[in-house]
Protein backbone atom coordinates (compact mmCIF):
# COMPACT_ATOMS: atom_id res chain seq x y z
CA UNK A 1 16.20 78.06 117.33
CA UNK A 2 13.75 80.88 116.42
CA UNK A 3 10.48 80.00 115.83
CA UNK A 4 10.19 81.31 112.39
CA UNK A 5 13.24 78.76 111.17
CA UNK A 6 11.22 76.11 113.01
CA UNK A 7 8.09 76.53 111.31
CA UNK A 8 9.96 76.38 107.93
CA UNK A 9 12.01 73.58 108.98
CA UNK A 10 8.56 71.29 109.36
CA UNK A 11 7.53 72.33 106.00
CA UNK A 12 10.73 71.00 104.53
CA UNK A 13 11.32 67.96 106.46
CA UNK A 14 9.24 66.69 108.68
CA UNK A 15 5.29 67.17 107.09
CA UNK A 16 5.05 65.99 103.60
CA UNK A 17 1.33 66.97 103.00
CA UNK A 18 2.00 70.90 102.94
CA UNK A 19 4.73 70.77 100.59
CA UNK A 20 1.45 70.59 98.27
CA UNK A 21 -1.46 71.83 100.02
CA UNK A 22 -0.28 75.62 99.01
CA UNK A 23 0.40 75.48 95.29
CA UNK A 24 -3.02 73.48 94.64
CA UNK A 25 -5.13 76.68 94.51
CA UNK A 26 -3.37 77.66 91.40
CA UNK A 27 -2.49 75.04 88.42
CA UNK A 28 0.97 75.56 86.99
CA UNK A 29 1.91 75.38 83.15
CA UNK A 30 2.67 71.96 81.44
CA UNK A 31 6.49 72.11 81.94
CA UNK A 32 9.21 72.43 78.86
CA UNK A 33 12.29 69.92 78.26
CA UNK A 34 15.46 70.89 77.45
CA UNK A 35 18.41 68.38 77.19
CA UNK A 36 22.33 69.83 77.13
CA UNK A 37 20.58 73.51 77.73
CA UNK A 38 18.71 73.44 73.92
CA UNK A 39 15.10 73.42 73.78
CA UNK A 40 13.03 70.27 72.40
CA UNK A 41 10.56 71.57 70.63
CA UNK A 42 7.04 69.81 70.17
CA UNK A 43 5.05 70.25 67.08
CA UNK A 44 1.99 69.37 68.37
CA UNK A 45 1.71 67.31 71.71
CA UNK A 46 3.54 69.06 74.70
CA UNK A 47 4.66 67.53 78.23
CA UNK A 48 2.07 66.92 80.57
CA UNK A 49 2.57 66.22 83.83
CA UNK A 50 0.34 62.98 85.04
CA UNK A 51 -0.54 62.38 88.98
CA UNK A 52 3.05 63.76 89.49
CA UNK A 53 5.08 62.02 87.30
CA UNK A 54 6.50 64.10 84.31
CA UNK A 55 5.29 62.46 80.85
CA UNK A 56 6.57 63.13 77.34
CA UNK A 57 6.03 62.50 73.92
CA UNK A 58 7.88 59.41 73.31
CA UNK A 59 8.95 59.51 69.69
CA UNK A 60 9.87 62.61 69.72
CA UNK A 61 11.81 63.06 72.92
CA UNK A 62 13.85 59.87 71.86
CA UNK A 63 14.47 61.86 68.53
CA UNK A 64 15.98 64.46 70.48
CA UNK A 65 18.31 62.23 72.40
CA UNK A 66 19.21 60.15 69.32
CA UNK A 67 17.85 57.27 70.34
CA UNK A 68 15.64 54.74 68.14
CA UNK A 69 12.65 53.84 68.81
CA UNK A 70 11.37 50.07 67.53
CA UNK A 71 8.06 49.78 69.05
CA UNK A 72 6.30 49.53 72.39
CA UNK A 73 4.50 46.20 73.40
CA UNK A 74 2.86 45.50 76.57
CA UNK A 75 4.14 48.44 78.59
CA UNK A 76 7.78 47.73 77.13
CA UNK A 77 9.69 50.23 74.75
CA UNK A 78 12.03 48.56 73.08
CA UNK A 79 14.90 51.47 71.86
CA UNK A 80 18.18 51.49 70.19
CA UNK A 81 20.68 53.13 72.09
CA UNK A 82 24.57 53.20 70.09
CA UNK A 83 23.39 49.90 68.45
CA UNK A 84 22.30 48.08 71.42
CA UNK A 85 18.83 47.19 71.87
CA UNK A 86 17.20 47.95 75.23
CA UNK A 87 14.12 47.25 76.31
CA UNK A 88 11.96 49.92 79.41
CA UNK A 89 9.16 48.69 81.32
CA UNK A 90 7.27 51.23 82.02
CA UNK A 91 4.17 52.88 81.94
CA UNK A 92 2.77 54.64 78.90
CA UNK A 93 -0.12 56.74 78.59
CA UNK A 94 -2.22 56.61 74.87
CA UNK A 95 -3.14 60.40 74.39
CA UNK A 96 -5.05 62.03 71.27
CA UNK A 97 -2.91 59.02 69.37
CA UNK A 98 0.50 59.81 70.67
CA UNK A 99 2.65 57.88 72.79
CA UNK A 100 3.68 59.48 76.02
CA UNK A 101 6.37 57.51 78.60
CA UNK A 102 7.92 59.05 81.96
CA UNK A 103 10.54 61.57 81.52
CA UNK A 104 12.85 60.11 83.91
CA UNK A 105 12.65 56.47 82.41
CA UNK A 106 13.46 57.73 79.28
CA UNK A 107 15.83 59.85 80.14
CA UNK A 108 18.25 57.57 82.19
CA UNK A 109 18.29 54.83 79.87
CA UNK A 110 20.17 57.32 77.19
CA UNK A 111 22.48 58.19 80.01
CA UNK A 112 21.49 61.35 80.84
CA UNK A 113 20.76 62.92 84.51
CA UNK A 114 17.22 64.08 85.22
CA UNK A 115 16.76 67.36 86.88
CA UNK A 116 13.88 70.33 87.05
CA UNK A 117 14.36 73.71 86.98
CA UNK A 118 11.42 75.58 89.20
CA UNK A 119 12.43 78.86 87.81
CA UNK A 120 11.03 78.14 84.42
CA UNK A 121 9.53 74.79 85.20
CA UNK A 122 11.67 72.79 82.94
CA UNK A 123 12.73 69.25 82.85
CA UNK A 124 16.57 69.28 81.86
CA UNK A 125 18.02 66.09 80.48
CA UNK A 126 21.81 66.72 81.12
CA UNK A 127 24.51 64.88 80.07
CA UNK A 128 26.29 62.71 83.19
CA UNK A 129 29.29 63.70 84.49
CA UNK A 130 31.52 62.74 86.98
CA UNK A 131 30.82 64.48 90.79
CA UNK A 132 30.03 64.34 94.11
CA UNK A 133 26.62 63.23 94.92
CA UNK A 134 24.29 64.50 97.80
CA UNK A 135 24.75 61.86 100.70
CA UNK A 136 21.57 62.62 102.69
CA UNK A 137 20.36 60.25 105.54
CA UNK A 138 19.95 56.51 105.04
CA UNK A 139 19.84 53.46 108.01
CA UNK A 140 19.57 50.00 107.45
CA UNK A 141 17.34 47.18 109.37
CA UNK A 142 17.58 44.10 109.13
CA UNK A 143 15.22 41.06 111.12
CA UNK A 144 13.96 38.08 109.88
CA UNK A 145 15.34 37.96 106.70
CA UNK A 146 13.74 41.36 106.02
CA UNK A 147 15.70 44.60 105.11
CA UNK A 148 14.36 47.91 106.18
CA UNK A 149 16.34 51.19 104.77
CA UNK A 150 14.99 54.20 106.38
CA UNK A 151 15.73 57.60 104.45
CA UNK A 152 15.36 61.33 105.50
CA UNK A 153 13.50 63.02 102.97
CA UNK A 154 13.55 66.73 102.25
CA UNK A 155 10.11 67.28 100.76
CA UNK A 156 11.28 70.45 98.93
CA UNK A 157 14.29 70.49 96.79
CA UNK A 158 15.89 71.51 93.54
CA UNK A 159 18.02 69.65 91.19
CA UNK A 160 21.33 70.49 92.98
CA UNK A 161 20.20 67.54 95.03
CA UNK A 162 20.72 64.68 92.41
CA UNK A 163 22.45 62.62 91.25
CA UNK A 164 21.83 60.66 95.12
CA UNK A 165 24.84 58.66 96.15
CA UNK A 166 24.89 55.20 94.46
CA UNK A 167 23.96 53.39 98.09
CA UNK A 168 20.70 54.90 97.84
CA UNK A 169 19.65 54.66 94.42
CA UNK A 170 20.87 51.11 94.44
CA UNK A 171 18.80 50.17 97.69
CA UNK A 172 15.78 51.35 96.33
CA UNK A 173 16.37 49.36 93.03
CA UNK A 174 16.06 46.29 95.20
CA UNK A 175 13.24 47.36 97.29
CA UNK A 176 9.75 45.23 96.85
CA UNK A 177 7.73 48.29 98.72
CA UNK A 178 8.52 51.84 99.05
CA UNK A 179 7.15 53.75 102.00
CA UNK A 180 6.39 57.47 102.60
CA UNK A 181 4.65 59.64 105.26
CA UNK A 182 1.82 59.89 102.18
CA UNK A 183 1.42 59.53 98.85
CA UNK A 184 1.83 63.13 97.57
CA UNK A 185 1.05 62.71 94.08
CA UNK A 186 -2.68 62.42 94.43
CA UNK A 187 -2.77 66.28 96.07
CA UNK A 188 -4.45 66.87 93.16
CA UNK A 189 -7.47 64.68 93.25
CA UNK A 190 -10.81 65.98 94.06
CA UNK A 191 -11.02 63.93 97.36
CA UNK A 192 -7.68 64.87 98.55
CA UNK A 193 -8.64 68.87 97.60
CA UNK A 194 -12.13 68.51 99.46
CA UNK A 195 -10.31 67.17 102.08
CA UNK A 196 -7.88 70.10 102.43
CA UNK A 197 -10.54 72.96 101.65
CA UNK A 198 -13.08 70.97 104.81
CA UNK A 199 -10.12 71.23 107.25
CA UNK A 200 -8.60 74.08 106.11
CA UNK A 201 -10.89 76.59 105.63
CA UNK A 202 -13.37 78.03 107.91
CA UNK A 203 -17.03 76.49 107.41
CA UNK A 204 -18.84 79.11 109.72
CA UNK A 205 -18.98 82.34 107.59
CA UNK A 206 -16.05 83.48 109.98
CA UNK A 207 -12.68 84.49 107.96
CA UNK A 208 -9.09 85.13 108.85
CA UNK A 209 -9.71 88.55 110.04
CA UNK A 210 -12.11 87.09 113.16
CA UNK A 211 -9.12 84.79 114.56
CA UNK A 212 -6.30 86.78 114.11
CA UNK A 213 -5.40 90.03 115.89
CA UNK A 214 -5.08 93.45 113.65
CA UNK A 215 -1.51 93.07 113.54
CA UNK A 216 -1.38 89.65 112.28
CA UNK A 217 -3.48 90.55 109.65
CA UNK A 218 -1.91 93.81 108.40
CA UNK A 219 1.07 91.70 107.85
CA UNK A 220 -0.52 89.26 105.52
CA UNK A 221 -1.83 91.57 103.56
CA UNK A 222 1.19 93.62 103.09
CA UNK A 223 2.83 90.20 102.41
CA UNK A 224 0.42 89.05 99.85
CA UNK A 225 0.39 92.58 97.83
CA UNK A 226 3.82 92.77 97.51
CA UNK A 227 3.77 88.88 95.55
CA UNK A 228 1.32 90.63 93.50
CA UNK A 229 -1.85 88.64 94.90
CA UNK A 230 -4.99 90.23 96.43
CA UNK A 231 -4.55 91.56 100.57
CA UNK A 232 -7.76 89.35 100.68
CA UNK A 233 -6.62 85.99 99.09
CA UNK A 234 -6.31 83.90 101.82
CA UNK A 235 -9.25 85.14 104.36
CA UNK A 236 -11.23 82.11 104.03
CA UNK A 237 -7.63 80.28 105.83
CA UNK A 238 -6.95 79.19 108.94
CA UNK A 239 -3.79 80.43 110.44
CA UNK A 240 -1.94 77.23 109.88
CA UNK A 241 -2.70 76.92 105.99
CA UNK A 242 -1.60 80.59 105.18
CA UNK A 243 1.92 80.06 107.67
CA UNK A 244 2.08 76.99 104.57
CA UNK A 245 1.20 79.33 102.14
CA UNK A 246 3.96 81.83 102.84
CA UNK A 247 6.86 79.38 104.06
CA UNK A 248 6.41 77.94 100.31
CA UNK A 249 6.24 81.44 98.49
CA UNK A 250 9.24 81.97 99.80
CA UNK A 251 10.68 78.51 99.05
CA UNK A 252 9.53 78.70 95.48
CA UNK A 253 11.16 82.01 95.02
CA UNK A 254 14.48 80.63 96.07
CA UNK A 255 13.82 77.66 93.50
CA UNK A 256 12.67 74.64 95.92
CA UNK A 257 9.49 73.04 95.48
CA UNK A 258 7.69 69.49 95.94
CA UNK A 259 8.32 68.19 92.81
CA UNK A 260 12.02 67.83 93.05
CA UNK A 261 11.35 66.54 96.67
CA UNK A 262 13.29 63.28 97.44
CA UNK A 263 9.64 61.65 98.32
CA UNK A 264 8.47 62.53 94.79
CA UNK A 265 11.05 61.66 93.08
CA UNK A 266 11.26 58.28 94.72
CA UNK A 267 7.53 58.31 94.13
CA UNK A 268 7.76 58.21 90.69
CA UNK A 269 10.07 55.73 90.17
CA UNK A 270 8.16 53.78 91.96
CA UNK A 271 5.28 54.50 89.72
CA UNK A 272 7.52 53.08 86.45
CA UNK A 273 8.79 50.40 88.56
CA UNK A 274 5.18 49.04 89.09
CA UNK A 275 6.34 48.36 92.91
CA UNK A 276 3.49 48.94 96.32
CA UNK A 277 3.60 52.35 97.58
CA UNK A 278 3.10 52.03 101.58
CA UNK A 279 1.14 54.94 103.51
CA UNK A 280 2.88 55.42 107.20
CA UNK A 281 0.41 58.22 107.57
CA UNK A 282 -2.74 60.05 106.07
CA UNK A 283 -3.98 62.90 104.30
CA UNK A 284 -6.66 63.06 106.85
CA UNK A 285 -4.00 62.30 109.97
CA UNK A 286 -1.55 64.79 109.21
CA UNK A 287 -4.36 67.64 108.15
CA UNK A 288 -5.99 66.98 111.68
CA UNK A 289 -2.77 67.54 113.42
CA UNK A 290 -2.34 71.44 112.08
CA UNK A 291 -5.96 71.79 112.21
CA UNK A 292 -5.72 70.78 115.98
CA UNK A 293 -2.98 73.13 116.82
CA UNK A 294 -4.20 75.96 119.74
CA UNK A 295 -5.45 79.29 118.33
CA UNK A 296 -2.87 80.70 120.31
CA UNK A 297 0.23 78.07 118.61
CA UNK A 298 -1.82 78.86 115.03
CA UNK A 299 -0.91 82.44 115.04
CA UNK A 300 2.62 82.43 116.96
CA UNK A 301 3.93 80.15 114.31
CA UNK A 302 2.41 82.31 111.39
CA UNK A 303 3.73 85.52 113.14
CA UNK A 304 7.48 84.04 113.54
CA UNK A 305 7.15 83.31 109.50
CA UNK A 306 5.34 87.34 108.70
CA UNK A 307 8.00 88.57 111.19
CA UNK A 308 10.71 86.91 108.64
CA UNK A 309 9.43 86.68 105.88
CA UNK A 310 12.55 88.66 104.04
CA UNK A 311 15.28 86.34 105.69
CA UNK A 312 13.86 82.76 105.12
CA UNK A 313 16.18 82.08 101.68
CA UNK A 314 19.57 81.46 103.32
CA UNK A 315 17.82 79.35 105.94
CA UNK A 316 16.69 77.43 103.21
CA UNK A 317 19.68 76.99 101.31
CA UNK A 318 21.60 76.04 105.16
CA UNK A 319 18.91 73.06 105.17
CA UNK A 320 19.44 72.37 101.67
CA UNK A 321 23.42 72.34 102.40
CA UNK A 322 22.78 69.85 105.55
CA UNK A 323 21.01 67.72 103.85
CA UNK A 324 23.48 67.28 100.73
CA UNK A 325 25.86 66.89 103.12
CA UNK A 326 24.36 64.54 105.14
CA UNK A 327 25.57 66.37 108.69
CA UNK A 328 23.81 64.18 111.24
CA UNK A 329 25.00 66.59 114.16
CA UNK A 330 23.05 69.47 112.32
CA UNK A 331 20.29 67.66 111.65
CA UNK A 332 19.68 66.50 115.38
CA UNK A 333 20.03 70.11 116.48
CA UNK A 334 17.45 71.29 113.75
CA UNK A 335 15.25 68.08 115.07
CA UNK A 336 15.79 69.22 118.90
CA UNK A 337 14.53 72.67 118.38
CA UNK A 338 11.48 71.91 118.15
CA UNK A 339 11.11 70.61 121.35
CA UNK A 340 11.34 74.42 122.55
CA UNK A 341 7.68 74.18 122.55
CA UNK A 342 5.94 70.90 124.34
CA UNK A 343 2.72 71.32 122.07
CA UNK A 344 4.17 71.66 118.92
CA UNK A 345 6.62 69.27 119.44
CA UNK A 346 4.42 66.34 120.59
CA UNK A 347 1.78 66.54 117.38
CA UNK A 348 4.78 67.55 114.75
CA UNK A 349 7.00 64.22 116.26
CA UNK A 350 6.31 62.46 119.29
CA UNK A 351 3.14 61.10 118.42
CA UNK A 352 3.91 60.58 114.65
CA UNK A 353 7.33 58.87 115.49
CA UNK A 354 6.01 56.69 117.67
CA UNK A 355 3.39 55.65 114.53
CA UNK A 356 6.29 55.45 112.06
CA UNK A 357 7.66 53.30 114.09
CA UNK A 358 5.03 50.71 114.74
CA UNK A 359 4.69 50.37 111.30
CA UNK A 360 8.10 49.87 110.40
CA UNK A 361 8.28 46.97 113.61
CA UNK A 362 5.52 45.57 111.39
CA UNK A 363 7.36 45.18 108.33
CA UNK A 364 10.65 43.95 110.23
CA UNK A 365 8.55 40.89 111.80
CA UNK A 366 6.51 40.17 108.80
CA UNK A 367 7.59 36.37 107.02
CA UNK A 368 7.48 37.90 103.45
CA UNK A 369 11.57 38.17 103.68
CA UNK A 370 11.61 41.11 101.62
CA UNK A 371 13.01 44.57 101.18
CA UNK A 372 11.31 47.91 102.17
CA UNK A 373 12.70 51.97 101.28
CA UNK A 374 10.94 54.11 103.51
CA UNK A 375 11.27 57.59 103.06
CA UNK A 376 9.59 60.46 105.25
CA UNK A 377 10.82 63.47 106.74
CA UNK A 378 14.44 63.51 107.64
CA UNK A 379 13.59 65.58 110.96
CA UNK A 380 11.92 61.87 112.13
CA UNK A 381 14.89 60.31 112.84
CA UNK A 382 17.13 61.38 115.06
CA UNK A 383 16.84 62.08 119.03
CA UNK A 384 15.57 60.35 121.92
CA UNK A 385 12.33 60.43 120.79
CA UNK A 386 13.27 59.63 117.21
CA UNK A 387 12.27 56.66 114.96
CA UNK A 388 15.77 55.18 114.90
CA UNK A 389 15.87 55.69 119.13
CA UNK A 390 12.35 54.09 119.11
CA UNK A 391 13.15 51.08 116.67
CA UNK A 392 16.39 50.79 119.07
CA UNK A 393 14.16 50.19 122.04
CA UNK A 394 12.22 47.61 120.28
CA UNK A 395 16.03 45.47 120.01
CA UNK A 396 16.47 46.18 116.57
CA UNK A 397 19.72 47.18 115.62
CA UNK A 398 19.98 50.61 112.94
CA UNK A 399 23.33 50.80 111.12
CA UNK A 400 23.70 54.48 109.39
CA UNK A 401 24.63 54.03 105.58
């Protein structure tokens, strides 16, 4: 595989940390709602979006989906729904007086799927109907009266990935942990964004110009003037950080982003479920590994992504398609070609697998009896130096679901 389509390929499977390092420089709008394609319209208090969970006025979204609302006690809303009483746990938020709940709580209780637009950065509430749902990657472990279902995340996405089969969502609904590579919604916090802008950026007066040759250069800031920013934005990057920075301007412009990711969104119902969210990795861990990527690997990887910058949306969309499909024979070839280079290969999976893997043994042999939904990079899996191959060596047995 080129090395262009294996850079991208690492953004949107395997690292979940740069799926939100890019976009942090700039703070999008507060998102819209629209449910059945008509806009809700808020009089005075708008959507916010709240350590990456969507939030919403609660009175008046419910309005909007004919639904009653009775009160909210105790981080329960109690609605009427056709006459039935139903009561949410959830988390609400108390802002300038008005109520605010999770858009996707909310929204699935009245029966409608929850989706986001990137285009226009709008939630859409749309009415369920019958069709095939994205199968993805999902194994199942099971030792000591534990239950371990592994899932292969792709950490950019767009609503054409939901509704998830039933297997999934219903494995998660009886997890008591879910675990991910990190935590992405706290990008946004100040340590997080010191910790990015210390690794990321060079601390010795030197800028992107003094590490890169002329040609390199030239390309980014052709690149960078023709998406309307200045040639100059990004000289105060390292190599790796603006190869990020252009593999997701070009995702975003063919509508995938982080917060339709499969980690998010799992990350956020985790959030309104009130269950443990488990760390397999770091901020600080996964930042170190780009940052300790050869000068030389730092600028072949952001050439192969200049080089093709132009061609990058079908690739995209063929990921996107794999996924959905759940194609394991794809997926291992994808996973494979990064082995092309020994470096690369060794920081991006080896050594991370190998990690993942511990931690998941840990959870297998732990005497809590209990269920765990890990979900981190679908790229992870598969191979001989996979997680599944690696849990496999350990005598566990992994049954694909």
């Amino acid at each position: 595989m080129k090395n262009w389509k294996r850079s991208l390929l690492s953004l949107m499977i395997s690292v979940g940390l740069l799926a939100t390092a890019a976009p942090v420089m700039a703070a999008p709008q507060q998102p819209a709602l629209k449910v059945d394609n008509e806009n809700v319209e808020f009089a005075m208090s708008a959507p916010i979006v709240d350590q990456g969970t969507t939030m919403v006025p609660l009175r008046t979204t419910l309005q909007s989906l004919n639904v009653k609302l009775k009160n909210v006690q105790n981080g329960t809303i109690h609605v009427v729904i056709d006459g039935k009483e139903i009561a949410l746990k959830s988390k609400t938020k108390l802002i300038n007086g008005v109520t605010y709940a999770p858009i996707r709580t909310v929204g699935e209780a009245a029966g409608y799927e929850v989706r986001w637009d990137q285009k226009s950065r709008t939630v859409l509430l749309v009415s369920k109907v019958t069709g095939e749902a994205a199968r993805g990657f999902m194994w199942e472990v099971e030792n000591n009266g534990n239950t371990v279902y592994l899932v292969g995340s792709m950490h950019i996405a767009d609503d054409s990935f939901y509704p998830l089969r039933s297997e999934i969502e219903e494995a998660f609904v009886e997890a008591d942990y879910l675990g991910v590579e990190i935590d992405i919604s706290k990008a946004a916090n100040e340590e997080q964004q010191k910790l990015i802008m210390n690794m990321g950026m060079y601390q010795d007066g030197t800028t992107l110009k003094d590490h890169v040759s002329k040609e390199t250069y030239a390309k980014v800031e052709g690149i960078l003037k023709r998406n309307g920013m200045e040639s100059n934005a990004l000289d105060a990057f390292k190599p790796w950080v603006v190869e990020t920075t252009m593999s997701s301007l070009k995702s975003a412009a063919a509508g995938y982003e982080a917060a339709a990711g499969i980690d998010l969104y799992f990350i956020q119902k985790a959030v309104e479920r009130k269950i443990p969210v488990l760390e397999l990795e770091s901020y600080k861990s996964q930042l170190g590994m780009f940052d300790g990527f050869s000068d030389k690997l730092q600028e072949k990887n952001l050439n192969a992504t200049l080089d093709n910058f132009d061609t990058l949306d079908d690739t995209i969309n063929q990921m996107a398609d794999m996924w959905k499909s759940g194609d394991d024979q794809q997926l291992l070839e994808l996973t494979n070609s990064m082995a092309v280079d020994p470096e690369y290969n060794k920081a991006m999976l080896v050594d991370r697998n190998i990690g993942m893997a511990d931690k998941i043994d840990g959870y297998l042999k732990s005497d809590k009896k209990e269920e765990y939904f890990i979900v981190v990079g679908a790229a992870h899996y598969l191979g001989k130096d996979g997680v599944i191959q690696l849990l496999r060596d350990k005598g566990y047995t992994v049954v694909r679901k």
